[in-house]
C-alpha atoms as a PDB file:
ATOM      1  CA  UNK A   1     137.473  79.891 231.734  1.00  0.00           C
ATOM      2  CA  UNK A   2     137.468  76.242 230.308  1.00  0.00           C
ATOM      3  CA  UNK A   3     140.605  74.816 229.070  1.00  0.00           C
ATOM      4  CA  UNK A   4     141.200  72.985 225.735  1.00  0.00           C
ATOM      5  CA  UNK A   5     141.017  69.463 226.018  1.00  0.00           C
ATOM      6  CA  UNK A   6     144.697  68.117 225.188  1.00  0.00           C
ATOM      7  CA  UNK A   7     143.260  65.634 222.976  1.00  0.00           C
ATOM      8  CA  UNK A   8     141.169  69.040 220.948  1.00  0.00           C
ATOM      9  CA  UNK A   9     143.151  70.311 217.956  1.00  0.00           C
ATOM     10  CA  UNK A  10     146.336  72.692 218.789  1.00  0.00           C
ATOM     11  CA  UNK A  11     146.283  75.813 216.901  1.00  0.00           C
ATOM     12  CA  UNK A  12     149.611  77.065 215.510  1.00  0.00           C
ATOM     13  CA  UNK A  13     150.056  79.843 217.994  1.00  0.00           C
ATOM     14  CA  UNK A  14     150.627  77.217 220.864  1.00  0.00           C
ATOM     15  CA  UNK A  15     153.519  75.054 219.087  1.00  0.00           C
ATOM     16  CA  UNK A  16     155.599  78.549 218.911  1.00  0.00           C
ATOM     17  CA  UNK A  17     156.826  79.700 222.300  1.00  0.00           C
ATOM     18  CA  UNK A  18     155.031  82.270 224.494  1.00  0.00           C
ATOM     19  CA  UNK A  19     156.037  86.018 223.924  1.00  0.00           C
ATOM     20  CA  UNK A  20     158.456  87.314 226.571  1.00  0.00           C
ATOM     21  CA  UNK A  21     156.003  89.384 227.797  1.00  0.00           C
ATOM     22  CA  UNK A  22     153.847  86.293 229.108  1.00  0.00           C
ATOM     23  CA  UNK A  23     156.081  83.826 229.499  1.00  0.00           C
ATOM     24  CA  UNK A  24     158.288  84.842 233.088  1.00  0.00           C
ATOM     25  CA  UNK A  25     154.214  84.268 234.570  1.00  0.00           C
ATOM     26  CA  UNK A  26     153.701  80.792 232.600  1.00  0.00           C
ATOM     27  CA  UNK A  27     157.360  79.621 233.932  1.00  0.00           C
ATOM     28  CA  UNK A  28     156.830  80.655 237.354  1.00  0.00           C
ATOM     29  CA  UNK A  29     153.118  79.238 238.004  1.00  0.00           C
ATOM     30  CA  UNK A  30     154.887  76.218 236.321  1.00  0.00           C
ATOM     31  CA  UNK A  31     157.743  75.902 239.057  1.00  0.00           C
ATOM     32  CA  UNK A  32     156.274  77.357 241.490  1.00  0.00           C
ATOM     33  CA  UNK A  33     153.255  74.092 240.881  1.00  0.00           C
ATOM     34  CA  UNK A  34     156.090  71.896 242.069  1.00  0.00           C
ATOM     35  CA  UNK A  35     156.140  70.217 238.649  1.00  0.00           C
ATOM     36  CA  UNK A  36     159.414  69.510 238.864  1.00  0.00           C
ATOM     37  CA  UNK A  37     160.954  72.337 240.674  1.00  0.00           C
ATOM     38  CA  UNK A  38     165.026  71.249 242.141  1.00  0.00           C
ATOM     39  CA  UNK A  39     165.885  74.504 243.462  1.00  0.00           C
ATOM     40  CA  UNK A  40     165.824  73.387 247.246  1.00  0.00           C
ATOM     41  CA  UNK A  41     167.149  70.223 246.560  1.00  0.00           C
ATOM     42  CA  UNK A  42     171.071  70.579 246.792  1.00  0.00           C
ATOM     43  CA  UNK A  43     172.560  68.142 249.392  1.00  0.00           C
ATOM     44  CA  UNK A  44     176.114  68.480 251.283  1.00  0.00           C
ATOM     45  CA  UNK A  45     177.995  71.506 251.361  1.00  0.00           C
ATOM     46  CA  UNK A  46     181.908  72.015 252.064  1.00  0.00           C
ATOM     47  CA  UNK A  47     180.850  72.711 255.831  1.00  0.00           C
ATOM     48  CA  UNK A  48     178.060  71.008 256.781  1.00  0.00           C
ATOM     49  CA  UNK A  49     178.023  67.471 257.812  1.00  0.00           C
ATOM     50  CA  UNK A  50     174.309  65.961 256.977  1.00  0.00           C
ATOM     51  CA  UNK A  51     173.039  65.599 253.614  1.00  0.00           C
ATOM     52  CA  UNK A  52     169.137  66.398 252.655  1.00  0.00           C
ATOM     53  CA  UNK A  53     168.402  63.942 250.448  1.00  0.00           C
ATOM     54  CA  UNK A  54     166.146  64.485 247.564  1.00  0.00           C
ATOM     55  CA  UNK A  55     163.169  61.943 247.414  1.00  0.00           C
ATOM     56  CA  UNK A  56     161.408  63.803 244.572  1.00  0.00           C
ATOM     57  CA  UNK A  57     162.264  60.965 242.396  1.00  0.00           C
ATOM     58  CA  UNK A  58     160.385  58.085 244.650  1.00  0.00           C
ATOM     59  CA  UNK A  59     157.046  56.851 243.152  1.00  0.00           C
ATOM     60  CA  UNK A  60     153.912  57.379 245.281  1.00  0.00           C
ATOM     61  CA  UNK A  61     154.191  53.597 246.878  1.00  0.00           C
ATOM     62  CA  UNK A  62     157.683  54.614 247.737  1.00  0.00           C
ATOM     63  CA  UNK A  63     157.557  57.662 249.321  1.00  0.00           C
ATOM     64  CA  UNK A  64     154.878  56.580 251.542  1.00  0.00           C
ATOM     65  CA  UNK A  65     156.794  53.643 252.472  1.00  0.00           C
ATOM     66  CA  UNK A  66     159.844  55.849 253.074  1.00  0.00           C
ATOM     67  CA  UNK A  67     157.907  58.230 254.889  1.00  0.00           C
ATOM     68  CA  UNK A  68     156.602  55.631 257.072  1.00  0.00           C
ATOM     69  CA  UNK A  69     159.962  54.276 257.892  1.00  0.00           C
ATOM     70  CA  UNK A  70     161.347  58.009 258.171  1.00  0.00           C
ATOM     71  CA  UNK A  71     158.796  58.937 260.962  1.00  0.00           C
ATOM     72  CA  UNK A  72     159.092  56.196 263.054  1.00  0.00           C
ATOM     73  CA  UNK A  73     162.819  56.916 263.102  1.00  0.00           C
ATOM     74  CA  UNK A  74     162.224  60.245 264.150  1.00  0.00           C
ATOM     75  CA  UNK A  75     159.945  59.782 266.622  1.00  0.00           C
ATOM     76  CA  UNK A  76     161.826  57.103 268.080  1.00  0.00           C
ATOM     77  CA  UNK A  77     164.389  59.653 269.007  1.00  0.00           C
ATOM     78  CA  UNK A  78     163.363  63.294 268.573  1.00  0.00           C
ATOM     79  CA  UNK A  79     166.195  64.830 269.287  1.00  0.00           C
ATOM     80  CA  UNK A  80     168.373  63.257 265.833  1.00  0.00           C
ATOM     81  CA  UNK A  81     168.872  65.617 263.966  1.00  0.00           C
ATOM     82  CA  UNK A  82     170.055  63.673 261.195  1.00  0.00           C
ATOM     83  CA  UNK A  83     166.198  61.705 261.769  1.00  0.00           C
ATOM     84  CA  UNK A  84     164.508  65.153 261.682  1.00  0.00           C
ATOM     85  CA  UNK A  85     166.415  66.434 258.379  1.00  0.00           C
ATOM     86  CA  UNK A  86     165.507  63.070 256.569  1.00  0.00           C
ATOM     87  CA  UNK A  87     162.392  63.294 257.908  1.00  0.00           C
ATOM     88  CA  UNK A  88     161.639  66.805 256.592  1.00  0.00           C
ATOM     89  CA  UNK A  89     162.993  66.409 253.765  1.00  0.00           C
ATOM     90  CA  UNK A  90     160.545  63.121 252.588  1.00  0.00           C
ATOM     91  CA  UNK A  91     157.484  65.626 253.961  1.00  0.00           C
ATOM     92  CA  UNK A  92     158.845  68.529 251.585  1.00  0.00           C
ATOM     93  CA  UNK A  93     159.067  66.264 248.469  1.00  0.00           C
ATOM     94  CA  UNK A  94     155.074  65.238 249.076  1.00  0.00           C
ATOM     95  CA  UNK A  95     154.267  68.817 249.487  1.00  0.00           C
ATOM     96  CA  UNK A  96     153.727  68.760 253.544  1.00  0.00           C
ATOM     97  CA  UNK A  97     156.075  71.586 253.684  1.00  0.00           C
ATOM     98  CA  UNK A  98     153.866  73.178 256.998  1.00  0.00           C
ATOM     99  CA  UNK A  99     154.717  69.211 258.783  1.00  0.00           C
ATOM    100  CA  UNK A 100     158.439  69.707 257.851  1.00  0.00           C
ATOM    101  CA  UNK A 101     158.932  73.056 259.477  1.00  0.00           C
ATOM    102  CA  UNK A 102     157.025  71.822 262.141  1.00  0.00           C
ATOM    103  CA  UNK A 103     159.564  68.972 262.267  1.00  0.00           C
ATOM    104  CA  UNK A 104     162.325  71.171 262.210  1.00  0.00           C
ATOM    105  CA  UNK A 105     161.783  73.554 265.002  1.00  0.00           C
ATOM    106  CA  UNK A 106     161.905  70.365 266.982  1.00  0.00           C
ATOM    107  CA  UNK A 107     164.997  69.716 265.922  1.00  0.00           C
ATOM    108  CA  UNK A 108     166.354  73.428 266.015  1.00  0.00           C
ATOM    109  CA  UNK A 109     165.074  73.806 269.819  1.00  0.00           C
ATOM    110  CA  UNK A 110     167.553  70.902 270.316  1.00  0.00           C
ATOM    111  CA  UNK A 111     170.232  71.846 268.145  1.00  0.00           C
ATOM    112  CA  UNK A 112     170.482  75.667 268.543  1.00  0.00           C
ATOM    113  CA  UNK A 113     172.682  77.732 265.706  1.00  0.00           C
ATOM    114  CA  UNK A 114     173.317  73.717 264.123  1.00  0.00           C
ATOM    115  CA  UNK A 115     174.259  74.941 260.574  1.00  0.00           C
ATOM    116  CA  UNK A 116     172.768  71.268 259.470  1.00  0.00           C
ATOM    117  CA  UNK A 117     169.208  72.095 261.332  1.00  0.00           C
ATOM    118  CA  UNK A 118     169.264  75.825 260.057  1.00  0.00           C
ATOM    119  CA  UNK A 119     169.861  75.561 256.225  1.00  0.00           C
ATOM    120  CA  UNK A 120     166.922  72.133 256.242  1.00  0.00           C
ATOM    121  CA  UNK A 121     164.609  74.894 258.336  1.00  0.00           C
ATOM    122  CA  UNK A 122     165.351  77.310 255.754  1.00  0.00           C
ATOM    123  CA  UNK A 123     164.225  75.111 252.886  1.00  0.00           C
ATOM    124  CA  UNK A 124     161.383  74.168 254.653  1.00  0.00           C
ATOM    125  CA  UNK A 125     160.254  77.551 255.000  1.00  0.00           C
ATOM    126  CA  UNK A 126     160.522  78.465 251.795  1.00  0.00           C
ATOM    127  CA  UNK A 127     158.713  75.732 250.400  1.00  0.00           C
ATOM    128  CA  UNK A 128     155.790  77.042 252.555  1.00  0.00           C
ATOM    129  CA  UNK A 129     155.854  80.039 251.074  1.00  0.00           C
ATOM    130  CA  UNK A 130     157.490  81.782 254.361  1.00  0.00           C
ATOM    131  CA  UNK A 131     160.393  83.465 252.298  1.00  0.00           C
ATOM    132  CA  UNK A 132     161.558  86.164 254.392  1.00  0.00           C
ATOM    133  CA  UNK A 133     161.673  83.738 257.592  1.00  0.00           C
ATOM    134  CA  UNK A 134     163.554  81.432 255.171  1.00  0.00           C
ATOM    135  CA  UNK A 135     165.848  84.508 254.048  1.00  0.00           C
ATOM    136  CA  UNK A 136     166.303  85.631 257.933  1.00  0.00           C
ATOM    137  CA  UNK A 137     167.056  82.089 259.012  1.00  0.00           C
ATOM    138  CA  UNK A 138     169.673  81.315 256.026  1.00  0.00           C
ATOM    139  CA  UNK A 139     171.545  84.751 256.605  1.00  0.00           C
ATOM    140  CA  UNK A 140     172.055  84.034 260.136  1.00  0.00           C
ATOM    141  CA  UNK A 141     173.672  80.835 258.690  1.00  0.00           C
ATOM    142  CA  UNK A 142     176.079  82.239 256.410  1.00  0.00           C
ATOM    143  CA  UNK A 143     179.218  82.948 257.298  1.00  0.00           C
ATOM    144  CA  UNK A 144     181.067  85.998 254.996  1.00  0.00           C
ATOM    145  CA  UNK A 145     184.191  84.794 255.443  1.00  0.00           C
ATOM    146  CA  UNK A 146     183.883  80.945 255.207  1.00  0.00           C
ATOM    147  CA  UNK A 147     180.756  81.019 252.593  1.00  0.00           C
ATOM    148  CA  UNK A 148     179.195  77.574 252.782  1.00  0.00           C
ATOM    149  CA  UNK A 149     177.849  76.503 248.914  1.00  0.00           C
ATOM    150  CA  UNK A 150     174.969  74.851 249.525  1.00  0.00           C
ATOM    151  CA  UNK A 151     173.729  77.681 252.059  1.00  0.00           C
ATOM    152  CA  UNK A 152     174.296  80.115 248.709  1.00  0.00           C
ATOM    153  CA  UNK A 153     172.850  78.208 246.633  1.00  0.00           C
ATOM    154  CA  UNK A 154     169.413  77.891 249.452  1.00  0.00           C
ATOM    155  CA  UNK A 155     169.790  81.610 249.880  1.00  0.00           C
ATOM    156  CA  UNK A 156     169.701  81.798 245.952  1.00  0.00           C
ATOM    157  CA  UNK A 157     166.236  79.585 245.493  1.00  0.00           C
ATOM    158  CA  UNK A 158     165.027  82.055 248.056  1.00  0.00           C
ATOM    159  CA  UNK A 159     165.405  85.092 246.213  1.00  0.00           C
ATOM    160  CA  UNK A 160     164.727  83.585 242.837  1.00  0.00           C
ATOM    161  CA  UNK A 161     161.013  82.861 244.444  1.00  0.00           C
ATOM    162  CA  UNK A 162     161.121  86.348 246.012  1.00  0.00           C
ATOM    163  CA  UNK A 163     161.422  87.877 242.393  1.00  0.00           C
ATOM    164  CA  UNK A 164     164.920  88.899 243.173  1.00  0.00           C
ATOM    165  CA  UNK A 165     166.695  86.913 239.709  1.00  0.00           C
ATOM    166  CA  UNK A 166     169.638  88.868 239.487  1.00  0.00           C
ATOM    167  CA  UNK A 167     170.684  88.496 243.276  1.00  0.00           C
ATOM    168  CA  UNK A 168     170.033  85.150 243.175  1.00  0.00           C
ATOM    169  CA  UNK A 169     172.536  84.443 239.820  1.00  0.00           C
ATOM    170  CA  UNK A 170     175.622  86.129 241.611  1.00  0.00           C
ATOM    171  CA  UNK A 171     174.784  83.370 244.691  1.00  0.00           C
ATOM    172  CA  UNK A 172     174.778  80.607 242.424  1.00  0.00           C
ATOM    173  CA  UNK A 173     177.539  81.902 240.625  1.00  0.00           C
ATOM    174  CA  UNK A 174     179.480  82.617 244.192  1.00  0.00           C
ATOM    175  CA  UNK A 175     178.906  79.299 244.612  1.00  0.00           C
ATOM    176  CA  UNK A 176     180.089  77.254 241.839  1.00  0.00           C
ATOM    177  CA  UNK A 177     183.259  79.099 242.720  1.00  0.00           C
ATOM    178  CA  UNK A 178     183.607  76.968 245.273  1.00  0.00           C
ATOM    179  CA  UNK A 179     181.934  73.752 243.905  1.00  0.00           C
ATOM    180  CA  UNK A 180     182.641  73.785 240.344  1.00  0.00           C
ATOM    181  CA  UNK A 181     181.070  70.501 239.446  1.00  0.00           C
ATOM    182  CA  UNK A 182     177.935  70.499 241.195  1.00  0.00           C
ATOM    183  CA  UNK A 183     174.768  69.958 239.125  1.00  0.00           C
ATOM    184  CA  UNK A 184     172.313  71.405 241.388  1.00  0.00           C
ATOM    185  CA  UNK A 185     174.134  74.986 241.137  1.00  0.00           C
ATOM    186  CA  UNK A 186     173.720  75.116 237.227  1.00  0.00           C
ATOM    187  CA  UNK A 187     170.609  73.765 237.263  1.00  0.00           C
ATOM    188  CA  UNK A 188     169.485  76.589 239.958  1.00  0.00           C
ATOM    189  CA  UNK A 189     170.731  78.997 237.591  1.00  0.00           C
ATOM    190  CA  UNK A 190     168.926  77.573 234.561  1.00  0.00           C
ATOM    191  CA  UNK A 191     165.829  77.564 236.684  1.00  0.00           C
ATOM    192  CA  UNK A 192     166.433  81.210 237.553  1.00  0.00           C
ATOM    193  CA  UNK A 193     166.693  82.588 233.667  1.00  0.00           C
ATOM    194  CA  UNK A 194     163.419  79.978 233.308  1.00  0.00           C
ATOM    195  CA  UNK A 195     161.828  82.537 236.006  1.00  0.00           C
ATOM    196  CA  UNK A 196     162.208  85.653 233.501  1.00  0.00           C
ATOM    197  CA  UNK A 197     161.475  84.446 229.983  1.00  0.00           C
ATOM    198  CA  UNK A 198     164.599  83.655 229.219  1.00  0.00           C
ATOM    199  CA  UNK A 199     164.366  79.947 228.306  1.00  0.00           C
ATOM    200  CA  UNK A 200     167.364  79.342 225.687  1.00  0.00           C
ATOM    201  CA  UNK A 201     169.297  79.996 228.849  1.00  0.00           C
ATOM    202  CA  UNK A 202     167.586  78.176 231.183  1.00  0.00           C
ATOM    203  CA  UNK A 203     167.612  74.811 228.765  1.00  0.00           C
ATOM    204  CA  UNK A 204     171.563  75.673 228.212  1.00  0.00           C
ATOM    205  CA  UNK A 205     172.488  75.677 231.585  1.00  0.00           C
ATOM    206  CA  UNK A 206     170.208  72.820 232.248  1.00  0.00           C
ATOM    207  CA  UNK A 207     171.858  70.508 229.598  1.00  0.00           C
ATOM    208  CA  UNK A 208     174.930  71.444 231.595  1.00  0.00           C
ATOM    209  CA  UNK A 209     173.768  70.398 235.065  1.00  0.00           C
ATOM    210  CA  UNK A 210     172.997  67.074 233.029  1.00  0.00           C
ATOM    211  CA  UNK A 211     177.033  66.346 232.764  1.00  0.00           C
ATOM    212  CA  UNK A 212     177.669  67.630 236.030  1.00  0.00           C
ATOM    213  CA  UNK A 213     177.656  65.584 239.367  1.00  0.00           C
ATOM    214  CA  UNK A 214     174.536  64.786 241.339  1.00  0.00           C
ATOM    215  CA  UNK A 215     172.741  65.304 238.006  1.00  0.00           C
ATOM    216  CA  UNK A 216     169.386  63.760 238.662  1.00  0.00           C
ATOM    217  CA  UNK A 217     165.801  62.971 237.386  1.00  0.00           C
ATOM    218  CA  UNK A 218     164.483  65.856 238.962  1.00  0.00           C
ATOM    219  CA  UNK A 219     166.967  67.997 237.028  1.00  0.00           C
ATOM    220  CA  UNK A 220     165.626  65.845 233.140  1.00  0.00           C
ATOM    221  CA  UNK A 221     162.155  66.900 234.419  1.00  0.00           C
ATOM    222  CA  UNK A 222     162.882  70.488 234.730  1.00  0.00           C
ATOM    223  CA  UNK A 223     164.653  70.276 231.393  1.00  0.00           C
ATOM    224  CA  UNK A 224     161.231  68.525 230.066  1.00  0.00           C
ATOM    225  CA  UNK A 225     159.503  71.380 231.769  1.00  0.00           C
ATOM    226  CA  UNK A 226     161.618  74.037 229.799  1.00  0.00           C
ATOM    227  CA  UNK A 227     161.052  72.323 226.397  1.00  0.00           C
ATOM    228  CA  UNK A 228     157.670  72.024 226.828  1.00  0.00           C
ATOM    229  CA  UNK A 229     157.156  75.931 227.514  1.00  0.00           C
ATOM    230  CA  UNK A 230     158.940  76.228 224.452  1.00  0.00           C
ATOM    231  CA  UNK A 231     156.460  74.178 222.577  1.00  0.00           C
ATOM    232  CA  UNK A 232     158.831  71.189 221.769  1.00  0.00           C
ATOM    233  CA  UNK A 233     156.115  69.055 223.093  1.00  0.00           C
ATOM    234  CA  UNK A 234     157.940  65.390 221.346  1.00  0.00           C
ATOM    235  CA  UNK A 235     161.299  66.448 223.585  1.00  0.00           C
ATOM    236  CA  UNK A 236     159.958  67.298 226.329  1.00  0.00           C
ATOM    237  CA  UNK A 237     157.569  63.723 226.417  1.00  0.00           C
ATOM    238  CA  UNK A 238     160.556  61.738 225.608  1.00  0.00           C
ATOM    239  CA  UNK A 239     162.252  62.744 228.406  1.00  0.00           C
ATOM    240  CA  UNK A 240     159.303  62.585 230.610  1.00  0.00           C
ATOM    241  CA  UNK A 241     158.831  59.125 229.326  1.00  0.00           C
ATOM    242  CA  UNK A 242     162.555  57.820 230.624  1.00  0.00           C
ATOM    243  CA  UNK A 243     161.541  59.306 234.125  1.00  0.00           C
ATOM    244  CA  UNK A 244     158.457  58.622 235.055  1.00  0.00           C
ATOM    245  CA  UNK A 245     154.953  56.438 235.041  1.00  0.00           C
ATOM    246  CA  UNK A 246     153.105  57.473 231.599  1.00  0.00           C
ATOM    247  CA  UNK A 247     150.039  58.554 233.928  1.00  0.00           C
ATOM    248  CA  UNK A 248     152.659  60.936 235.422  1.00  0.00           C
ATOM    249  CA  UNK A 249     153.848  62.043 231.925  1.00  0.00           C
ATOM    250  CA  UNK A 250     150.416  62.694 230.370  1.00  0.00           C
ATOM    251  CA  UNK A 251     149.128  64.532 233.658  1.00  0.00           C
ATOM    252  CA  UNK A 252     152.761  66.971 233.028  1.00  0.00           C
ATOM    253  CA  UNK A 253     152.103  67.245 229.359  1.00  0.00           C
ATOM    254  CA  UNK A 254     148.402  68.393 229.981  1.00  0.00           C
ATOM    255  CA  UNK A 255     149.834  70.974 232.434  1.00  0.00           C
ATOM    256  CA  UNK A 256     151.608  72.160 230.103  1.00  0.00           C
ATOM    257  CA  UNK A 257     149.303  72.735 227.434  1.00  0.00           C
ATOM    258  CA  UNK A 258     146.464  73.748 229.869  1.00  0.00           C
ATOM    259  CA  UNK A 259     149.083  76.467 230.714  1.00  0.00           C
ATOM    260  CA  UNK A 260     149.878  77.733 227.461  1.00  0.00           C
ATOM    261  CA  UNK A 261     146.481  77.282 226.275  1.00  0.00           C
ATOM    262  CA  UNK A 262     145.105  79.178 228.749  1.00  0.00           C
ATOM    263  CA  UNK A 263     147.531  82.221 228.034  1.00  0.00           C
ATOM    264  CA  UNK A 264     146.844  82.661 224.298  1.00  0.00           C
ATOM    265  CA  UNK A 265     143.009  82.406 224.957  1.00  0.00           C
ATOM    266  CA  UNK A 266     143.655  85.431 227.708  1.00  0.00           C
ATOM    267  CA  UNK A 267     145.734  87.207 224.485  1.00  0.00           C
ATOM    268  CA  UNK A 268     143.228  86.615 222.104  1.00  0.00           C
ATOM    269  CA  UNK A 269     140.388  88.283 224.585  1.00  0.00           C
ATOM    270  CA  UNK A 270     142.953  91.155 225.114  1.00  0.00           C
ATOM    271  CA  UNK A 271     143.952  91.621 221.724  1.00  0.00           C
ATOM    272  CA  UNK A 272     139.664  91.408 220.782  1.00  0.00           C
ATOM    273  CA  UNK A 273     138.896  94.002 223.144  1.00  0.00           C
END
């Protein structure tokens, strides 16, 4: 089935946001497209010592550059584990998620049980779709009685891509427990009530994450995102516009639109027959 072209006329039914009914599957093919998805992207926890960064944010120049410079660290001494984290985490955020796990076992074969090396190997997994590796791997990492955060909060992202919401809101909620103020928690948990049609929710807790620490641009995309499923096209390009290249804006407003469009042409076939 041919989509609209954004530039064709928008009928009413597309400005007003998708029925409940329709919308958890428009939400999750968005996120799960990587359009602006954060929910593997929290950094240092209370007991682990390495940070992953998050190079979502780079422009394509960038990352390649950083890439570039990331690998040749690595391979100049494959047994770094800090090397091999950064390292997987630049090949996650161009969407060479089956590189980074490969990168990753490296490091795990030379850092057995390293909590660092385990929760990076977990997110890796998951972004390749390998979610109950990821889940095995991240629940040999917790500990029950010492709970790390950010291994919640991975564990979380896990389940919320596993269909498990409700599981995955008591993690993140476990978790802010114990780090009140960190933005990639709420903005987990926004993305979470995003998954199940719940999107006055999802853009509350998002505006939240916004005034917390760590907030970043991938956290104003997903808000974007959210707005746009809602039909508040204007918002959600205004804060697209303050993030990224306009070719980068007008390719996520088209998604958009493709998306819903596609959805009421699929009700209006239904609702025919």
């Amino acid at each position: 089935m041919q989509l609209q072209s954004e530039m064709a006329p928008v009928n009413r039914k597309l400005h007003a946001a998708p029925a409940p009914s329709r919308l958890s599957r428009i939400t999750r093919a968005a996120l799960m497209a990587g359009l602006a998805i954060v929910a593997l992207s929290a950094c240092a926890s209370n007991r682990t010592s390495v940070r992953s960064p998050d190079y979502s944010g780079l422009s394509r120049t960038d990352a390649q550059a950083n890439l570039a410079q990331l690998a040749a660290r690595f391979e100049a001494n494959r047994k770094d584990k800090v090397a091999a984290i950064n390292f997987a985490a630049a090949l996650r955020a161009i969407g060479q998620a089956k590189q980074a796990v490969s990168v990753l076992e490296v490091a795990q074969a030379a850092h057995p049980r390293d909590p660092d090396v385990d929760v990076a190997y977990a997110k890796a997994l998951a972004a390749d779709g390998r979610f109950a590796q990821a889940l095995n791997v991240i629940n040999n990492t917790i500990r029950p009685e010492t709970p790390d955060w950010n291994a919640l909060s991975v564990k979380g992202a896990i389940l919320d891509q596993m269909g498990q919401n409700e599981q995955a809101r008591a993690l993140y909620r476990q978790a802010m427990i114990m780090a009140p103020n960190e933005a990639s928690l709420e903005a987990n948990l926004g993305l979470s009530y995003a998954m199940t049609s719940e999107l006055d929710k999802a853009e509350s807790h998002l505006r939240l994450a916004l005034r917390k620490r760590g907030a970043n641009s991938r956290i104003r995309q997903n808000l974007a995102l959210i707005l746009g499923l809602q039909g508040r096209f204007d918002e959600a390009r205004a804060i697209y516009l303050a993030e990224l290249p306009p070719d980068q804006v007008e390719a996520n407003m088209a998604y958009i639109r493709a998306l819903l469009t596609q959805q009421n042409r699929w009700d209006a076939i239904k609702d025919a027959g």
